[in-house]
Protein backbone atom coordinates (compact mmCIF):
# COMPACT_ATOMS: atom_id res chain seq x y z
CA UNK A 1 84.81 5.95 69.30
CA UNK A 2 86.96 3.15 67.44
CA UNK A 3 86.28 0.63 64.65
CA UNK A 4 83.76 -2.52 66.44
CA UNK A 5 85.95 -5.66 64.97
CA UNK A 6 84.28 -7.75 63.00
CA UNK A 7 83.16 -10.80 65.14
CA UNK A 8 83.79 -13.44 62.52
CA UNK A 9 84.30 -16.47 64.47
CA UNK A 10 80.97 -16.62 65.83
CA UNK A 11 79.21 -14.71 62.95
CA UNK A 12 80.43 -18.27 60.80
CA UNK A 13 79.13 -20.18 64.08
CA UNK A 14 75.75 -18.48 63.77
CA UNK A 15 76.16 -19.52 60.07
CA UNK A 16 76.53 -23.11 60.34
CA UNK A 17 74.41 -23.44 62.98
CA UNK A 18 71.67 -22.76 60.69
CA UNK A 19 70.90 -19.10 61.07
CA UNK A 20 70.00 -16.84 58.21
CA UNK A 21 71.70 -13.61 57.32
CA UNK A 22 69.00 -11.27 58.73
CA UNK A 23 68.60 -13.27 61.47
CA UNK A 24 71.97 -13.07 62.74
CA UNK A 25 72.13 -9.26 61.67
CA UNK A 26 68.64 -8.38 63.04
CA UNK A 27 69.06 -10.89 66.22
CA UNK A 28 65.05 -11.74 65.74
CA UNK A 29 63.32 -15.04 64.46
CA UNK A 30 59.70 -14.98 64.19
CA UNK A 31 59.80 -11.96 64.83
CA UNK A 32 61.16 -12.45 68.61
CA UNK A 33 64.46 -10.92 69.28
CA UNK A 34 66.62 -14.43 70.40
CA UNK A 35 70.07 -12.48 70.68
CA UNK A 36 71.84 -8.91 70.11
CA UNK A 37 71.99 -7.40 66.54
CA UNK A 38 75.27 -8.24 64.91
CA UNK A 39 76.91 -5.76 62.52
CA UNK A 40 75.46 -4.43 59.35
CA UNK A 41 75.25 -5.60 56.11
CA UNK A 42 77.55 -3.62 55.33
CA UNK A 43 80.50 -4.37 57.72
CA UNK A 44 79.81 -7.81 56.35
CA UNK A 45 80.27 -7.03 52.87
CA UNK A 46 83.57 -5.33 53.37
CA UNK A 47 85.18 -8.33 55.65
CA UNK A 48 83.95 -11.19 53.34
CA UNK A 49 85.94 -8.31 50.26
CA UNK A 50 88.87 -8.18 52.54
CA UNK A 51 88.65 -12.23 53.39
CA UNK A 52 87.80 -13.86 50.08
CA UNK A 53 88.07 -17.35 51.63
CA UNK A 54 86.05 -16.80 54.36
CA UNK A 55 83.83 -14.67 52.47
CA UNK A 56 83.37 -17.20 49.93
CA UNK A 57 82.52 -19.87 52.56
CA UNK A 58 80.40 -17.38 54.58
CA UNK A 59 77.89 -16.72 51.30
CA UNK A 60 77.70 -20.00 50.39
CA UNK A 61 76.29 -20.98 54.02
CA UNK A 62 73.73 -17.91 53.60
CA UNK A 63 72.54 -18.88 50.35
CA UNK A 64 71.91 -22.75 51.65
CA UNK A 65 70.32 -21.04 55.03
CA UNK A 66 68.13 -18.64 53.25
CA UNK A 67 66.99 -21.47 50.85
CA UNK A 68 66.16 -23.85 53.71
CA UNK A 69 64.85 -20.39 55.53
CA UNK A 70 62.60 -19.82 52.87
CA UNK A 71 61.09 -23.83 52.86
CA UNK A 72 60.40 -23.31 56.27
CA UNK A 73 57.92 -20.98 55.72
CA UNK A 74 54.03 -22.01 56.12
CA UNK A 75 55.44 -25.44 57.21
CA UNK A 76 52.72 -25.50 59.90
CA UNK A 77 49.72 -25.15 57.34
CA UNK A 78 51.84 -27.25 55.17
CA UNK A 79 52.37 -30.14 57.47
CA UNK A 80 48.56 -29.70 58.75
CA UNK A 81 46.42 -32.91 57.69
CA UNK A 82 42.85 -31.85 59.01
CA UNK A 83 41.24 -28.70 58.82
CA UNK A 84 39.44 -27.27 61.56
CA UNK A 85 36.16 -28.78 61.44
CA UNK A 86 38.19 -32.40 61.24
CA UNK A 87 37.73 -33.22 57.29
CA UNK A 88 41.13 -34.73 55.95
CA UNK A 89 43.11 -32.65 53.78
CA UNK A 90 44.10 -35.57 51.17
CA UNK A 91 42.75 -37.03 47.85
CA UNK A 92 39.46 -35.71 46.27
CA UNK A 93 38.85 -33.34 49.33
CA UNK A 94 42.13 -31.53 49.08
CA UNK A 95 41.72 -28.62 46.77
CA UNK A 96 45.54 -26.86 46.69
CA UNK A 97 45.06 -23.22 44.71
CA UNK A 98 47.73 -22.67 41.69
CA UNK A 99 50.18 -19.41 42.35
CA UNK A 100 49.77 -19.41 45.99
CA UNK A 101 49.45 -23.20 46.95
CA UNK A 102 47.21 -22.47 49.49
CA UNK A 103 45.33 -25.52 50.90
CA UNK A 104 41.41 -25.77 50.90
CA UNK A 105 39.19 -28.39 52.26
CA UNK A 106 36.53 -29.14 49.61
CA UNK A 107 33.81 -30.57 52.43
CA UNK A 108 33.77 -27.15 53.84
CA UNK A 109 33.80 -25.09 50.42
CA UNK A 110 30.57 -26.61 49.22
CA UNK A 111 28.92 -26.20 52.23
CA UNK A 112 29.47 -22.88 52.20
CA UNK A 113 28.06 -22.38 48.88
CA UNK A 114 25.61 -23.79 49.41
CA UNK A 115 24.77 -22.53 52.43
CA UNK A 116 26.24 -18.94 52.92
CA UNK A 117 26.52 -16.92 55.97
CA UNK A 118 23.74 -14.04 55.16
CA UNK A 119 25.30 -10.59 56.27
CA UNK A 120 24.07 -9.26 59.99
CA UNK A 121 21.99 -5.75 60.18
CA UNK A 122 25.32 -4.41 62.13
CA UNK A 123 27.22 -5.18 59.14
CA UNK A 124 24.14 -3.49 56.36
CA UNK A 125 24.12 -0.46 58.19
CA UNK A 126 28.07 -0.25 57.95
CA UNK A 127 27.67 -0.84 54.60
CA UNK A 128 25.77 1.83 53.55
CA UNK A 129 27.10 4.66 56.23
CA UNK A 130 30.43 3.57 53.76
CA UNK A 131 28.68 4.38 50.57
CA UNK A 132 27.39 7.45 51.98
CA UNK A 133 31.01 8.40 53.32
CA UNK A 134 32.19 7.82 49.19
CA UNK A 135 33.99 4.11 50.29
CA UNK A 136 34.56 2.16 47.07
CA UNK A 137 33.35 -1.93 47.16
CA UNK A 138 37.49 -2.21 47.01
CA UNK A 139 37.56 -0.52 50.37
CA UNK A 140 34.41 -1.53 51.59
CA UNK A 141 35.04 -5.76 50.72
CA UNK A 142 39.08 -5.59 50.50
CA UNK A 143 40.22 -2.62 52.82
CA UNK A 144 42.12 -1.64 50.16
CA UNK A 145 42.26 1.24 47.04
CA UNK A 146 44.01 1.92 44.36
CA UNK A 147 46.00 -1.94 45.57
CA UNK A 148 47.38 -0.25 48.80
CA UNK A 149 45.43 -0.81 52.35
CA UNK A 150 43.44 1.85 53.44
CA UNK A 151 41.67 0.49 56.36
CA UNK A 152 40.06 -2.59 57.84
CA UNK A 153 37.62 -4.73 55.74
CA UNK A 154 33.86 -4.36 56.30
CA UNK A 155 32.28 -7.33 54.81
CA UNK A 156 33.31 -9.90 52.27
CA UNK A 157 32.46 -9.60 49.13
CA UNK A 158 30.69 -12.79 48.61
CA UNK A 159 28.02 -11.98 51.66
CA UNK A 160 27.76 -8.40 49.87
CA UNK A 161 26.77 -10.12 46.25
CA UNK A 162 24.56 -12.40 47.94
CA UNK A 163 22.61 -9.66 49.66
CA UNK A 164 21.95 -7.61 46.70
CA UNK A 165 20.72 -10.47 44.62
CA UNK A 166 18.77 -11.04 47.56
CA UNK A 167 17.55 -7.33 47.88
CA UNK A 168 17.10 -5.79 44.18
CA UNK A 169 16.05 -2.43 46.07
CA UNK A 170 19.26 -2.15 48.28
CA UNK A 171 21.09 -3.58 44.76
CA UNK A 172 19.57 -0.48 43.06
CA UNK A 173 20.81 1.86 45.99
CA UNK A 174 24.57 0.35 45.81
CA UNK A 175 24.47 0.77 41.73
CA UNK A 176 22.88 4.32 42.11
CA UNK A 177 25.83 5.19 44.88
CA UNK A 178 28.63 3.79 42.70
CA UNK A 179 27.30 5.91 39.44
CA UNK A 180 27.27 8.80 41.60
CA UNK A 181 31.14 8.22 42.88
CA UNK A 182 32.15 7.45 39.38
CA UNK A 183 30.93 10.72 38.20
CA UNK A 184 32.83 12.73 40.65
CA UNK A 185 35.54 11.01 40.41
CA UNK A 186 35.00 11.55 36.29
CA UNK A 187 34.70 14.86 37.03
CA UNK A 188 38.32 15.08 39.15
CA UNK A 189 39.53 13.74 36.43
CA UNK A 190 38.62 15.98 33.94
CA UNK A 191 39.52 19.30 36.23
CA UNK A 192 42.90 17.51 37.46
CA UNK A 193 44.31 19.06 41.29
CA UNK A 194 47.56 19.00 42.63
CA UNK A 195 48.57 15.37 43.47
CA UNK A 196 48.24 14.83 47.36
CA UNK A 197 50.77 12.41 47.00
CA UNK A 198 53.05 15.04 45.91
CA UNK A 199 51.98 17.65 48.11
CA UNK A 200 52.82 15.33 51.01
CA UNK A 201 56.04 14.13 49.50
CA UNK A 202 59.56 15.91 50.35
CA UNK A 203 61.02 14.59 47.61
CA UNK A 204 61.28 14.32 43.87
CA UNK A 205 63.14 12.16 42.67
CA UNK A 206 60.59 9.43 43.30
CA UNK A 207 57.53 9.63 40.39
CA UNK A 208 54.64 7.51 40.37
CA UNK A 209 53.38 6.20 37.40
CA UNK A 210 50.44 8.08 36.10
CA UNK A 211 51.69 11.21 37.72
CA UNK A 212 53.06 14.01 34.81
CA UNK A 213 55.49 17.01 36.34
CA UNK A 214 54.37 20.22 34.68
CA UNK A 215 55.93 23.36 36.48
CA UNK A 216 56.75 22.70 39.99
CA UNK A 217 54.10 20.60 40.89
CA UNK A 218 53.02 17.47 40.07
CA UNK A 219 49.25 17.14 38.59
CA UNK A 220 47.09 13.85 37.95
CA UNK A 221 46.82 13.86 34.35
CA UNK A 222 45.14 9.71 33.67
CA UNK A 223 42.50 9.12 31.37
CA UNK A 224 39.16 9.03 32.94
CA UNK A 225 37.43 6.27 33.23
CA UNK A 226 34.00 4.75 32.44
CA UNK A 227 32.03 5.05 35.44
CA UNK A 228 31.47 1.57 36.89
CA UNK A 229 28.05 2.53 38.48
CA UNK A 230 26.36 2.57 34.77
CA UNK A 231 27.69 -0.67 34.40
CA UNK A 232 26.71 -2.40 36.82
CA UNK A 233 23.50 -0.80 36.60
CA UNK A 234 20.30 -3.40 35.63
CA UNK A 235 19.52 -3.14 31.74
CA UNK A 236 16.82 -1.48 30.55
CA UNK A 237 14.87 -0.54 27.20
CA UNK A 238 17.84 1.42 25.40
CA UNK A 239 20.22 -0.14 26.99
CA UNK A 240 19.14 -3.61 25.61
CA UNK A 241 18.63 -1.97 21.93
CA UNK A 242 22.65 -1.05 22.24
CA UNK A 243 23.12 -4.77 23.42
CA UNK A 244 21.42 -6.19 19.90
CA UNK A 245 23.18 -3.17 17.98
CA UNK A 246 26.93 -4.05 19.44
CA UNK A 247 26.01 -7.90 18.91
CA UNK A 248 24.66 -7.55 15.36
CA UNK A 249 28.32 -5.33 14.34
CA UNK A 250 30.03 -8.80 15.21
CA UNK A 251 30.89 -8.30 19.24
CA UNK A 252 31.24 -11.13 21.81
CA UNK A 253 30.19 -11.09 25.04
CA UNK A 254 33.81 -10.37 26.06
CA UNK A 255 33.02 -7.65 23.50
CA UNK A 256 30.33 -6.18 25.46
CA UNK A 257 31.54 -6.88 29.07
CA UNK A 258 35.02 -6.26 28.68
CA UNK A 259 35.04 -3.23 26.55
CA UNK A 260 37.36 -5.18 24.14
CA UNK A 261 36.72 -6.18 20.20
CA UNK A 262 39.64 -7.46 17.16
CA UNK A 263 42.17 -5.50 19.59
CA UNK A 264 40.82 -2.01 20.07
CA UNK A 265 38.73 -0.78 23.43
CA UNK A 266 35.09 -0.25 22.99
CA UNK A 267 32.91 1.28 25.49
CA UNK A 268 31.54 -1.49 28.42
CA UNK A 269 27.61 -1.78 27.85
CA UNK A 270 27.31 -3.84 30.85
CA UNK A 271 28.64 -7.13 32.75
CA UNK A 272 28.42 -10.60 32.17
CA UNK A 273 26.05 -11.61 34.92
CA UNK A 274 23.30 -8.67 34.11
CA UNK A 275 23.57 -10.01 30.64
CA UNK A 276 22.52 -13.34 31.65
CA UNK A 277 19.51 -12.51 33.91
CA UNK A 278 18.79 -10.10 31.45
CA UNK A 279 17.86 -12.78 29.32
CA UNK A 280 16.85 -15.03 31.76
CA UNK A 281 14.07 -12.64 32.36
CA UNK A 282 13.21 -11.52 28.70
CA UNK A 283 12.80 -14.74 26.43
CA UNK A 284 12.16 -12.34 23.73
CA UNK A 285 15.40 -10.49 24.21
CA UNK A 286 17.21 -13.88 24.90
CA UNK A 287 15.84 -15.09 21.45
CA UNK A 288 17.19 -12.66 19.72
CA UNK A 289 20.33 -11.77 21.44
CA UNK A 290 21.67 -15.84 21.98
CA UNK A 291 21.91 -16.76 17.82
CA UNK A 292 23.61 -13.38 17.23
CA UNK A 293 26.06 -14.21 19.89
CA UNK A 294 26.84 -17.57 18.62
CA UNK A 295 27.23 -16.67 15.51
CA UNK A 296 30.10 -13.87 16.40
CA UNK A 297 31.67 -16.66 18.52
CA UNK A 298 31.55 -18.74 15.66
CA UNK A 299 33.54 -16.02 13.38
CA UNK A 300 36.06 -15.15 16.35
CA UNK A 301 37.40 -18.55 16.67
CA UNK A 302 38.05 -18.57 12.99
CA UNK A 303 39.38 -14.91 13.01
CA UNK A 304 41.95 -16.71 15.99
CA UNK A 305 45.39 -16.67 14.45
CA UNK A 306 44.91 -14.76 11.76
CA UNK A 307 48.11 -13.03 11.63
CA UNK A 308 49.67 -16.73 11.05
CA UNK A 309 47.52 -17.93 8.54
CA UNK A 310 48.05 -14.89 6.49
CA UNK A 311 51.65 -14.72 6.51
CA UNK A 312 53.39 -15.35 3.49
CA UNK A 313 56.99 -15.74 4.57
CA UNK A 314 59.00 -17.16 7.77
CA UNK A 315 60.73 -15.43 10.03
CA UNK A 316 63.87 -16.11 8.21
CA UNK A 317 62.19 -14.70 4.55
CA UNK A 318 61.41 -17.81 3.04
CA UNK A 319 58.18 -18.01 1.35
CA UNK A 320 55.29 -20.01 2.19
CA UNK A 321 53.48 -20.69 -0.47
CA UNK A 322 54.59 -24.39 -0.39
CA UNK A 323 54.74 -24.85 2.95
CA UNK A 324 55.00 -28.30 5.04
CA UNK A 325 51.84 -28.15 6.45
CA UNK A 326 50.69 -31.20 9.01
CA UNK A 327 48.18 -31.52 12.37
CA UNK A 328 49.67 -31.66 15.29
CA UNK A 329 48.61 -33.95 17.89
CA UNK A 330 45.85 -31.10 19.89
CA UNK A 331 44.30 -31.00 16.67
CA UNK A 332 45.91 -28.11 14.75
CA UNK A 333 46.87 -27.69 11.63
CA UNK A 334 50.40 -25.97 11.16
CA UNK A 335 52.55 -24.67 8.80
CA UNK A 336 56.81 -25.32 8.82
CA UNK A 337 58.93 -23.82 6.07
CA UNK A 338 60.21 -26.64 4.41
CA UNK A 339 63.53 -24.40 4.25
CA UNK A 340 63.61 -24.00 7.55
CA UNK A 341 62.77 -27.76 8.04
CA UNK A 342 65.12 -29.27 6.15
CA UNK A 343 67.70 -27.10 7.49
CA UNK A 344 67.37 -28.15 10.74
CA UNK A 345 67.16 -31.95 10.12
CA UNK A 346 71.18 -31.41 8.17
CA UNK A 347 71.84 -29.61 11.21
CA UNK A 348 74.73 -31.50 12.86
CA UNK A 349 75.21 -31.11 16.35
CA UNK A 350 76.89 -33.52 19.07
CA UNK A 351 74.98 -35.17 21.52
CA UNK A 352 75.13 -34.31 24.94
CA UNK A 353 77.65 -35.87 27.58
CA UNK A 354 74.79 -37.94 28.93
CA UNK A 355 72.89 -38.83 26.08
CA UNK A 356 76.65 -39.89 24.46
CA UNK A 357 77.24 -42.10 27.35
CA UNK A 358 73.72 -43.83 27.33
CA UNK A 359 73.95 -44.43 23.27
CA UNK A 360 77.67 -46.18 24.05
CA UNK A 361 76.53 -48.00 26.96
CA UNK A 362 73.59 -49.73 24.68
CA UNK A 363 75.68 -50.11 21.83
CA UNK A 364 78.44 -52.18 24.13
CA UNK A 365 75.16 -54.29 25.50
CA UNK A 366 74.40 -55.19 21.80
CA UNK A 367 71.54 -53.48 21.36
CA UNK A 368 70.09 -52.28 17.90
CA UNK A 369 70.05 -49.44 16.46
CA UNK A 370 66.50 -49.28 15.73
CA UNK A 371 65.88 -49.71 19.72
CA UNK A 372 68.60 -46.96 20.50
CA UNK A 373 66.10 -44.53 18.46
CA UNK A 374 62.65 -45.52 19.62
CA UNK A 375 61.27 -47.49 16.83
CA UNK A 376 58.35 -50.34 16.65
CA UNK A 377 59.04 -53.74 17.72
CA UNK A 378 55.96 -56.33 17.31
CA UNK A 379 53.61 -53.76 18.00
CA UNK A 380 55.33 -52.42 20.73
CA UNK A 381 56.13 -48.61 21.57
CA UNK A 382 59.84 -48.33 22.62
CA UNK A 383 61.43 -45.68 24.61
CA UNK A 384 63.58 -43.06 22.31
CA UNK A 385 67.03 -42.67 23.70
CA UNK A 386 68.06 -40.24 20.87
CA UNK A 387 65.82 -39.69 17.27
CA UNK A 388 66.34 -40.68 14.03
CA UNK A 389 67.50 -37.26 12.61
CA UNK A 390 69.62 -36.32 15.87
CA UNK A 391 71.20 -39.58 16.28
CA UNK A 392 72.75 -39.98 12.60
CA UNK A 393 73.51 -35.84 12.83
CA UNK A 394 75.34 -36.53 15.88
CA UNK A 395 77.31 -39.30 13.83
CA UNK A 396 78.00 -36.27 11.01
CA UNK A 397 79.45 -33.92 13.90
CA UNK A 398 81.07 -36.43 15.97
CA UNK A 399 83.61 -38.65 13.87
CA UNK A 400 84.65 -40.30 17.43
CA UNK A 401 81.17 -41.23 17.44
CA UNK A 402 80.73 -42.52 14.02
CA UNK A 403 84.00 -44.74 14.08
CA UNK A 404 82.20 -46.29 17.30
CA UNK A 405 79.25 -47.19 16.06
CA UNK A 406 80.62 -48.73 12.95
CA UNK A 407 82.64 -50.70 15.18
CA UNK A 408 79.91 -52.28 16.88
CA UNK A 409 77.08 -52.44 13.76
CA UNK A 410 78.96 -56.25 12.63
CA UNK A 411 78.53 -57.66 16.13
CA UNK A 412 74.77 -56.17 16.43
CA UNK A 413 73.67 -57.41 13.01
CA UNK A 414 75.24 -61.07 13.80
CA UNK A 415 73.13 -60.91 17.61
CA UNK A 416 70.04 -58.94 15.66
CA UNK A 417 70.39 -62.16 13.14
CA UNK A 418 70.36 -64.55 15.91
CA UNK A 419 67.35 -63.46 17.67
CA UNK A 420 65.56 -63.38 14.43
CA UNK A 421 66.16 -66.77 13.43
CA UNK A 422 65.36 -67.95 16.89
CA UNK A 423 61.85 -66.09 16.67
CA UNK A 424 61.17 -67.47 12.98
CA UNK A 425 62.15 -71.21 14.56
CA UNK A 426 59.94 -70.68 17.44
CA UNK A 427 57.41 -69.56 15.37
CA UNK A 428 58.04 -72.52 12.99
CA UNK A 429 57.86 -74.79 15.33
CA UNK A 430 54.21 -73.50 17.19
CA UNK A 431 53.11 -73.59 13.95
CA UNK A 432 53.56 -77.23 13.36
CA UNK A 433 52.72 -78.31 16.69
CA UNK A 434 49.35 -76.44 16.24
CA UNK A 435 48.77 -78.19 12.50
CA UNK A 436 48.88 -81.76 14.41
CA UNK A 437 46.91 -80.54 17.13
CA UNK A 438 44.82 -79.78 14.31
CA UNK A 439 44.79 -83.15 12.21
CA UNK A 440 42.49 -85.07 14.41
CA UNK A 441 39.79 -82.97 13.76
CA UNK A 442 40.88 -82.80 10.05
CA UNK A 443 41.21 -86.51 9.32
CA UNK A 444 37.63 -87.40 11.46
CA UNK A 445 35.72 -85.22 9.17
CA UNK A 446 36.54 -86.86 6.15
CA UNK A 447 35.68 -90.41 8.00
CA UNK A 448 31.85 -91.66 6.77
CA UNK A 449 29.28 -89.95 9.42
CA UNK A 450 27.15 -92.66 9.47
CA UNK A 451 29.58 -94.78 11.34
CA UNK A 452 29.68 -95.32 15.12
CA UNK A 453 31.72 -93.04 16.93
CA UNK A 454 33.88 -95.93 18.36
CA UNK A 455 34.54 -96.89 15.22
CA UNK A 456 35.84 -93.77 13.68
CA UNK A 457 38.19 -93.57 16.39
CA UNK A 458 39.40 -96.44 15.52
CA UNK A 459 39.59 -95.78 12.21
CA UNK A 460 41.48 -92.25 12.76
CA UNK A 461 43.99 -94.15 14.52
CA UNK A 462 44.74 -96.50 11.74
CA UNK A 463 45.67 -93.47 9.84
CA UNK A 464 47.80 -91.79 12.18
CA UNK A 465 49.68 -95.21 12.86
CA UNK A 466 50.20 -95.00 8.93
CA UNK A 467 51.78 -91.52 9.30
CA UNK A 468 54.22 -92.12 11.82
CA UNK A 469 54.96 -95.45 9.97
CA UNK A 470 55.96 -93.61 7.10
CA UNK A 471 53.51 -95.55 4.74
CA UNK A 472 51.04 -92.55 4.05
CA UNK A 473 51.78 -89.10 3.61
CA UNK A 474 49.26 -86.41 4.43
CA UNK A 475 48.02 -85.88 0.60
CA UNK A 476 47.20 -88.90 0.61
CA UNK A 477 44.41 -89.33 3.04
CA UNK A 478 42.10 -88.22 1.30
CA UNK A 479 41.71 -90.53 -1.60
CA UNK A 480 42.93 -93.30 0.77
CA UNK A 481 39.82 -92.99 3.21
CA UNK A 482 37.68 -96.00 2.11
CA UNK A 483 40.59 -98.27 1.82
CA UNK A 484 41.35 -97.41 5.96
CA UNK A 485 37.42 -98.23 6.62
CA UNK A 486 37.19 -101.71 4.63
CA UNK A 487 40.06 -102.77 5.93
CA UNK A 488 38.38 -102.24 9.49
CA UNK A 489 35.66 -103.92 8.06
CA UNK A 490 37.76 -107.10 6.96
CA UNK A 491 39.25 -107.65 10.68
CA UNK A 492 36.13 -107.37 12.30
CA UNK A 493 34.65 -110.06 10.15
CA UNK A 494 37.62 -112.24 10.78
CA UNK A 495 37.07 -111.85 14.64
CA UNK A 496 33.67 -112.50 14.24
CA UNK A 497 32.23 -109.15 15.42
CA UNK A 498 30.37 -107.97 12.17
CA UNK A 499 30.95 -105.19 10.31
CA UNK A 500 29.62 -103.02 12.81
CA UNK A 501 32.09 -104.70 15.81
CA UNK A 502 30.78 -106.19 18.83
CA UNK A 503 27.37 -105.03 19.98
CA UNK A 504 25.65 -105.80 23.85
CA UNK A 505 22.29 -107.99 23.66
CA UNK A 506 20.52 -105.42 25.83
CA UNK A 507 21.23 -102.43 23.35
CA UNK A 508 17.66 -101.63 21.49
CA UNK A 509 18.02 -102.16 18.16
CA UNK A 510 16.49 -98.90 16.82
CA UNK A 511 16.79 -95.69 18.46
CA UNK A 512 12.90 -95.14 18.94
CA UNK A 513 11.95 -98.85 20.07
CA UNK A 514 12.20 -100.27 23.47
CA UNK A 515 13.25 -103.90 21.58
CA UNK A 516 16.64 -105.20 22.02
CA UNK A 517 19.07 -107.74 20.49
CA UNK A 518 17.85 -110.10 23.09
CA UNK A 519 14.46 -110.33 22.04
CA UNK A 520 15.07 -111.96 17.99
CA UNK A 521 17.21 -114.71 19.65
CA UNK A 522 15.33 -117.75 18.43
CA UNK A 523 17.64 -120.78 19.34
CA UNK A 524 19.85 -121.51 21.78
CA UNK A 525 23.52 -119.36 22.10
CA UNK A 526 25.64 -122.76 23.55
C-alpha cells in the first residue's frame, strides 16, 4: 500500500473556512460526524516541517479557530436571557458563580431554600440499602469516590442533610453506618493488601500517587485516617469536656473542626454545625465554651503574621531595626527597609514607549509639569501620567528625555505664569465687584435709624454720588455721616417740605392712633 498524499489544498480550505484542527482530523462537530476523517496529527506535523510557509500559515489559522472554537462553547446558556420558569437572568437576579461562570437565577434559588424538595420513600429506602451495601455519602450524593465516577447519583446532598436534621433517629443510623465504614476501612489500612489497581494493571511504568512498590507488587501504604463517622457523630458528655479542654489550650473553632492549630494537625473533635447546635441546646455549655472561643480568636488574629513582625532583616540583609514603617490604605501597618526604599526611588529606569510618547505629547500641548505627575490643583485630584520619583528617574536614564523637557520648561513657566495672573485678576476683580455689592448695606447702617426709610435712601445716595464724584473717599464716610443728613435737612427746608420731607394729610400721626394730619388743620389751606 503507498504513501496517502497529503491533501493540503483543502485541509487549508477546511482551515479558513473556520474548522478546528480536530474537527477536520476527526471529521465530527458536536459530536456528529459532518465529513470523512482527514489524516493524522501526525502526517500534519511532518508536511507543515517539510512546508514551513504553509505550515506557518496553517498553525496560525488553528490557533485563531481553536480560540474562537473554544468561545463557542456554552454559547447557548450564555446567550440564554430567561431561565426556565421565565425569571430574567439580568441585574440583581442574575447570580454568575466565580471559577465556572455558571449562570443562576436568584428568584428560583431562594425559593428553593426556602422551600426544599423533601426526599421520596423510593429514594430513603435507596439510601439506606447503599449504606448497608458500604456506599460512601461521596457515592451515595456525588456518584463518585476517591474523585473518579463510580456510578449514578442517588440523591442530592442537600435533600439528604435536610432529612436527617429532620429525622435525628435515621441521622443517628447514617452516623452509626459511616463510623462503622471508617473503621474497616481503618482497619485496611492498617493490614495494607495488594493494590487492585495494580493487580488489574498490565503495566508499570504508570504509579499512582499514594501507591509504594515493595517487591513485585504494589501495596497501599497511606496514612489512615480519622474515621469520619465519630465526627460527625452528635456530642455528648466527654466529648463536650474535650471541646472546653482543646478550647481552654488556645484552639479555634477551625482548631477543633478542621483538625488544624499554629500549623500542625490535631485530631478533629467534631464539625462546625454539631458545635453550634451543641450549644444551641446546652446554654450552660454555650456559656462557657463562646468567651473561651473569642478569646483564642482574639489571640490568633494577633498571632497573624508573625513571621513578619518578628523579622529582623530584609530579604536583601538589611536590618530592620529602623525601619520605614507607614499604614497602608486597608488599614495595615507595614514595614519597608529604608535601604531598600531609597534604593529603589535612585533607581533610574526609562519610561516605556507609551508612557514616553504621552509625557512628550503633554509637554508639546504646554502642559505643567506638576499635571504630567498627578499633583493637586484647587482641590482637585488629577490623573498621574507618570510619578514624581519615576518621572525625574526617567530624566536621569534618558538624557534624550531630559534635553526635551528642559526645552520646553521656559515656554510652560511663561503659559503656567499667564494663567496665574489671569486667575489672581479674576479673582481681583470678583472681589471688588462683591465689596460694592457690599457698600450699600455698609453705608445704610451707619445712617441714623430713627429716620424714615425714604429718607435714608436718599441719603445713601448722596454718598455714593460723592464717591463716584471723586469728592469723598471711602474712609471718610464715617466721620462725614451727619454732614450728608443736615445737608438733606437744609434742602428740604428750602423746598418747604420740613425736615422730615413731604408727608400725606391722611397719614395718622402716631403709629397707635387712628388721628391724622387732617384732623389739627385749624384754618383754611388757600
Amino acid at each position: 500500500m503507498g504513501v496517502i498524499p497529503f491533501r493540503h489544498t483543502e485541509f487549508m480550505a477546511l482551515l479558513e473556512a473556520g474548522n478546528s484542527l480536530n474537527q477536520i482530523l476527526t471529521g465530527r462537530r458536536n459530536n456528529e460526524r459532518v465529513r470523512p476523517a482527514m489524516h493524522t496529527r501526525g502526517a500534519f506535523e511532518k508536511y507543515c516541517a517539510e512546508n514551513p510557509e504553509w505550515g506557518a500559515r496553517a498553525k496560525a489559522l488553528v490557533v485563531a479557530n481553536d480560540a474562537a472554537a473554544r468561545q463557542r462553547k456554552g454559547a447557548l446558556k450564555r446567550n440564554q436571557t430567561h431561565c426556565k420558569f421565565g425569571h430574567p437572568l439580568l441585574g440583581a437576579n442574575l447570580l454568575v458563580e466565580g471559577k465556572t461562570k455558571f449562570r443562576r437565577c436568584r428568584i428560583c434559588m431562594a425559593r428553593r431554600a426556602a422551600a426544599p424538595r423533601p426526599p421520596t420513600e423510593d429514594e430513603i429506602q435507596r439510601v439506606t440499602e447503599a449504606l448497608n451495601a458500604g456506599q460512601t455519602i461521596g457515592q451515595i450524593c456525588w456518584g463518585k469516590s476517591g474523585g473518579k465516577r463510580t456510578g449514578e447519583r442517588i440523591i442530592g446532598h442537600n435533600k439528604l442533610k435536610l432529612y436527617r436534621q429532620q429525622n435525628p433517629e435515621y441521622d443517628q443510623f447514617v452516623c452509626s453506618v459511616i463510623s462503622d465504614s471508617s473503621t474497616r476501612f481503618q482497619q485496611r489500612r492498617r493490614n495494607p493488601q495488594p493494590c487492585a489497581a495494580f493487580a488489574s494493571s498490565k503495566k508499570r511504568k504508570l504509579y499512582r500517587r499514594g501507591h509504594h512498590r515493595k517487591g513485585r507488587r504494589k501495596i497501599c501504604t497511606q496514612p489512615a485516617r480519622q474515621p469520619r463517622g465519630s465526627i460527625c457523630a452528635p456530642i455528648d458528655e466527654a466529648k463536650a469536656e474535650q471541646i472546653l479542654s482543646a478550647l481552654r489550650e488556645g484552639r479555634t473553632l477551625r482548631g477543633i473542626s478542621g483538625g488544624k492549630f499554629r500549623g500542625k494537625r490535631v485530631p478533629i473533635i467534631t464539625t462546625n454545625d454539631r458545635f453550634r447546635e451543641y450549644c444551641a441546646q446546652h446554654p450552660e455549655f454555650a456559656s462557657k465554651a463562646l468567651p473561651l472561643l473569642e478569646q483564642n480568636y482574639k489571640a490568633a488574629n494577633k498571632r497573624k503574621g508573625a513571621p513578619r513582625a518578628n523579622r529582623t532583616h530584609c530579604k536583601r540583609g538589611h536590618s530592620l531595626a529602623d525601619a520605614y514603617i507607614h499604614v497602608s490604605p486597608q488599614g495595615w501597618t507595614m514595614r519597608n527597609c529604608r535601604v531598600c526604599h531609597q534604593a529603589r526611588i535612585n533607581r533610574a529606569m526609562p519610561l516605556p514607549p507609551a508612557k514616553l510618547e504621552k509625557v512628550k505629547r503633554m509637554l508639546m500641548a504646554g502642559k505643567p509639569i506638576a499635571e504630567i505627575t498627578g499633583k493637586w490643583l484647587r482641590g482637585k485630584k488629577r490623573e498621574i501620567t507618570v510619578n514624581t520619583v519615576q518621572f525625574y528617574n526617567a530624566r536621569k536614564a534618558d538624557p534624550e528625555l531630559d534635553m526635551f523637557v528642559r526645552a520646553h520648561i521656559p515656554r510652560i513657566r511663561r503659559l503656567s505664569g499667564e494663567q496665574r495672573w489671569a486667575v489672581y485678576r479674576a479673582r481681583k476683580a470678583t472681589a471688588e465687584r462683591r465689596e460694592q455689592a457690599n457698600d450699600y448695606h455698609a453705608i445704610a447702617t451707619l445712617v441714623p435709624a430713627n429716620l424714615p426709610r425714604d429718607i435714608r435712601d436718599d441719603i445713601v445716595q448722596s454718598i455714593f454720588m460723592a464717591l463716584l464724584e471723586g469728592s469723598l473717599r471711602r474712609d471718610q464716610v464715617r466721620g462725614r455721616i451727619r454732614e450728608f443728613v443736615a445737608s438733606h435737612n437744609r434742602e428740604a427746608n428750602r423746598h418747604g417740605v420740613g425736615k422730615f420731607g413731604l408727608v400725606s394729610l391722611d397719614a395718622p400721626i402716631f403709629a397707635d392712633s387712628s388721628m391724622t394730619l387732617k384732623d389739627t388743620v385749624q384754618h383754611g389751606l388757600w
